[in-house]
Protein backbone atom coordinates (compact mmCIF):
# COMPACT_ATOMS: atom_id res chain seq x y z
CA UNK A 1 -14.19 -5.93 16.93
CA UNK A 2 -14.10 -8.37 14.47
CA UNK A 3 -10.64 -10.94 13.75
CA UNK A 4 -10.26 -9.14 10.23
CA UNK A 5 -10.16 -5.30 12.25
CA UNK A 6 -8.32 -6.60 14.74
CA UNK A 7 -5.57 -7.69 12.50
CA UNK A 8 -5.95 -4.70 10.59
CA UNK A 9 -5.72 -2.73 13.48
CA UNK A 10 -2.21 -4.32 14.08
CA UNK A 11 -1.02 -3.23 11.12
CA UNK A 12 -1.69 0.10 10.99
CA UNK A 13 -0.38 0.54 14.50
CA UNK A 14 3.13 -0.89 12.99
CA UNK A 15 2.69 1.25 9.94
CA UNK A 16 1.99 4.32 11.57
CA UNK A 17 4.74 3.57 14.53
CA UNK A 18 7.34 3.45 11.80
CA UNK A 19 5.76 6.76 9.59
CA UNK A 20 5.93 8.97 12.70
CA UNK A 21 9.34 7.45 13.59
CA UNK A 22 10.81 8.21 9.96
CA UNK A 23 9.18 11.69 10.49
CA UNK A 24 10.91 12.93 13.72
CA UNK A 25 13.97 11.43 12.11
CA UNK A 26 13.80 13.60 8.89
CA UNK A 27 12.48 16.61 10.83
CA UNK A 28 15.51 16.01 13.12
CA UNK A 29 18.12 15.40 9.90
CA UNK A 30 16.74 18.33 8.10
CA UNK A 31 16.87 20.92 11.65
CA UNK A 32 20.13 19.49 12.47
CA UNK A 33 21.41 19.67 8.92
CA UNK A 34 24.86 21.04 9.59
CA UNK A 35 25.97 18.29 11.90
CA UNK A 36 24.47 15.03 10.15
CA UNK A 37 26.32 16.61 6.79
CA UNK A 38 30.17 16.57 8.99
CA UNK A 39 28.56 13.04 10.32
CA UNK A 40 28.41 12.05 6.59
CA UNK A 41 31.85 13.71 6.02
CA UNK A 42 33.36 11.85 8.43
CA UNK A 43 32.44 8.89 7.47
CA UNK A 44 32.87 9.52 3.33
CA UNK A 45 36.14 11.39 4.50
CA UNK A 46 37.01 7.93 6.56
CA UNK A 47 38.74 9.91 9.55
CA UNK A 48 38.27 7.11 11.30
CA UNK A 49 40.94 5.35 9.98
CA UNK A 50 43.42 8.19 11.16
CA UNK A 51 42.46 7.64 15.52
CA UNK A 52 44.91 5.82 17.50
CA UNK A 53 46.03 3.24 16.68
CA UNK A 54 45.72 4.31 13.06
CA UNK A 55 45.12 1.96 10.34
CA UNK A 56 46.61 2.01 6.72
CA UNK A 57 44.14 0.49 4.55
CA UNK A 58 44.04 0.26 0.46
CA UNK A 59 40.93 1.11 1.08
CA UNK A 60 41.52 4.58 2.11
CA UNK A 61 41.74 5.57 -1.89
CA UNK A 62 37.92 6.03 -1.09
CA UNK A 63 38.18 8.76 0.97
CA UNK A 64 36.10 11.96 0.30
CA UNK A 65 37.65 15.07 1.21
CA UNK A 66 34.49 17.63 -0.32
CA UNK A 67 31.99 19.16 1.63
CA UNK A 68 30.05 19.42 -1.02
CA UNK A 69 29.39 15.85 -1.54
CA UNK A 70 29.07 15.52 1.77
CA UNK A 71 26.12 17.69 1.93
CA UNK A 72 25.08 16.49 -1.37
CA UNK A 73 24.99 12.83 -0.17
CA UNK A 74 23.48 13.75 3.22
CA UNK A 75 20.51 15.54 1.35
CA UNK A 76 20.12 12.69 -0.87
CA UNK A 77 19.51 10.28 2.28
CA UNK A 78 16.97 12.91 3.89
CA UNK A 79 15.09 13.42 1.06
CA UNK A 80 15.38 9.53 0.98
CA UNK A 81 13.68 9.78 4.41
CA UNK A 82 11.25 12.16 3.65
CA UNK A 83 9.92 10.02 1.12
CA UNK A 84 9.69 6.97 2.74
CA UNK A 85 8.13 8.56 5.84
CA UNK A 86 4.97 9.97 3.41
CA UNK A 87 4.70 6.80 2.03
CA UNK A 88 4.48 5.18 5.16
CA UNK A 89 1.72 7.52 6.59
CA UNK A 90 -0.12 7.22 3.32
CA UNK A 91 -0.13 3.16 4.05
CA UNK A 92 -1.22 4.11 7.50
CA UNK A 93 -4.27 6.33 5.92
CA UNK A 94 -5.03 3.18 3.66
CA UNK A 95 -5.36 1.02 6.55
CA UNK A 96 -7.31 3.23 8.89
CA UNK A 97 -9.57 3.66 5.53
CA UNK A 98 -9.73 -0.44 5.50
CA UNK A 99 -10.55 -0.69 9.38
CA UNK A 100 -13.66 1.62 8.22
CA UNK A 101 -14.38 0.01 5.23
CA UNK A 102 -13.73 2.72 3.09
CA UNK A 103 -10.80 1.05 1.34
CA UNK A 104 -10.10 -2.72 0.35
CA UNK A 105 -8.01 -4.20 1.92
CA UNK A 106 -6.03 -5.39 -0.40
CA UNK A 107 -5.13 -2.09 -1.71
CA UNK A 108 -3.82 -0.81 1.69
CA UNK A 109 -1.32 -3.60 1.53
CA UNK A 110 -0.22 -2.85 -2.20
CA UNK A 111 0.41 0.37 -0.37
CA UNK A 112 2.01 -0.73 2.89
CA UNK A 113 4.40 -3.08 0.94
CA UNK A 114 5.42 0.18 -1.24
CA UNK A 115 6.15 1.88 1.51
CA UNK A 116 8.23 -1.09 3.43
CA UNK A 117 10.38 -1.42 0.02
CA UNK A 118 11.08 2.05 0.61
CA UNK A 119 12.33 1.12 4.32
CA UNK A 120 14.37 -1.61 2.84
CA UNK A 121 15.92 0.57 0.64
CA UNK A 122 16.59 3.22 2.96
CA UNK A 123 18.10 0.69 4.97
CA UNK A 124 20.45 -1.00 1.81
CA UNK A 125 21.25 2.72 0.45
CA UNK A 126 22.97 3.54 4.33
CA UNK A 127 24.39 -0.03 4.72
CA UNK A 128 25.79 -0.11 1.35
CA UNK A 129 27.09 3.29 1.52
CA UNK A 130 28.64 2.84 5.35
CA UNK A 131 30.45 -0.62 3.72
CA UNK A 132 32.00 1.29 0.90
CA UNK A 133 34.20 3.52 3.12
CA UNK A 134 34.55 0.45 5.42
CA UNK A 135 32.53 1.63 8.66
CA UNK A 136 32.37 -1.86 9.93
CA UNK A 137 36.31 -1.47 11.01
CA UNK A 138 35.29 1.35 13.76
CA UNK A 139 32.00 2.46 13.15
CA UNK A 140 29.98 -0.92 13.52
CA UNK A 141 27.55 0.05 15.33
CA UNK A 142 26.24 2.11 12.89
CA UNK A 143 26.36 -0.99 10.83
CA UNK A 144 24.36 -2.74 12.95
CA UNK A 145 21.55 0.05 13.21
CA UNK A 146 21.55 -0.49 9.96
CA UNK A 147 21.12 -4.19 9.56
CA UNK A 148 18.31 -3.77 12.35
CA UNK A 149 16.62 -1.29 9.73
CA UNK A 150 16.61 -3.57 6.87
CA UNK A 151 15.31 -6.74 9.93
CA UNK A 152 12.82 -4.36 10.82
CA UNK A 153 11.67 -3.79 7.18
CA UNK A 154 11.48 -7.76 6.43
CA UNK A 155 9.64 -8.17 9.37
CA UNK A 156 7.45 -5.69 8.89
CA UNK A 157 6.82 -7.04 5.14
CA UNK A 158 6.23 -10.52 6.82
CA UNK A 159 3.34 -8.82 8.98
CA UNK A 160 1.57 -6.55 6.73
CA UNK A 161 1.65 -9.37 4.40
CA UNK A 162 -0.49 -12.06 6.83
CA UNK A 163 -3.27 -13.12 5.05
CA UNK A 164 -6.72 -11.45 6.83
């Protein structure tokens, strides 16, 4: 194996890691649809706020009560998923297509850094959504998963992007 496969082998192992993660994580979202929709109500209906010792907040103005933007919201973020996860294994195609020589090189990382925006967006759209109903007051680790997401995007834009 030459430096440049090897390399590119590293890469696609990352990409396709992270499409088959994003996969069982839509799969599960979308089969478990009920439950991650009252996860998102809970959160957009801020009912953390009301457990002992409750906190009154201004914030708490934001607070949404429907269940139908609940669900609404929640389908937005797996479709969100869905996307990102079959642009991720379409990056992973482009680099086992590059290992063979079937594809430049250059192309599959057009196509990997695509699909890592798409990461980094999933990652902004949950962070910036969790920090407008204030989940770093009782729901930080949530916030943190979601810092780690947008870290793991960066990172992973840092490493597709080495020059082979």
């Amino acid at each position: 194996m030459t430096p440049l496969a090897s390399l590119l082998l590293v890469k696609l192992v990352f990409i396709c890691g992270l499409a088959l993660w994003l996969a069982v994580v839509s799969l599960n979202n979308m089969t478990a649809f009920r439950g991650g929709a009252a996860s998102v109500g809970a959160l957009m209906s801020m009912r953390m706020f009301d457990q002992d010792p409750a906190i009154d907040s201004p914030l708490l103005k934001r607070r949404v009560l429907s269940p139908g933007w609940h669900r609404l919201v929640y389908s937005a973020v797996v479709a969100l998923e869905l996307a990102v996860a079959i642009l991720l294994a379409r990056a992973a195609f482009s680099f086992a297509l590059a290992i063979l020589g079937a594809l430049d090189v250059a192309q599959a990382i057009l196509r990997a850094n695509l699909a890592l925006s798409g990461v980094l967006a999933l990652g902004f759209v949950m962070l910036l959504g969790g920090a407008w109903f204030a989940y770093y007051i009782r729901q930080e680790g949530m916030q943190i998963t979601h810092l780690m997401l947008i870290g793991l995007g960066a990172v992973g834009a840092l490493l597709i992007n080495i020059p082979v």
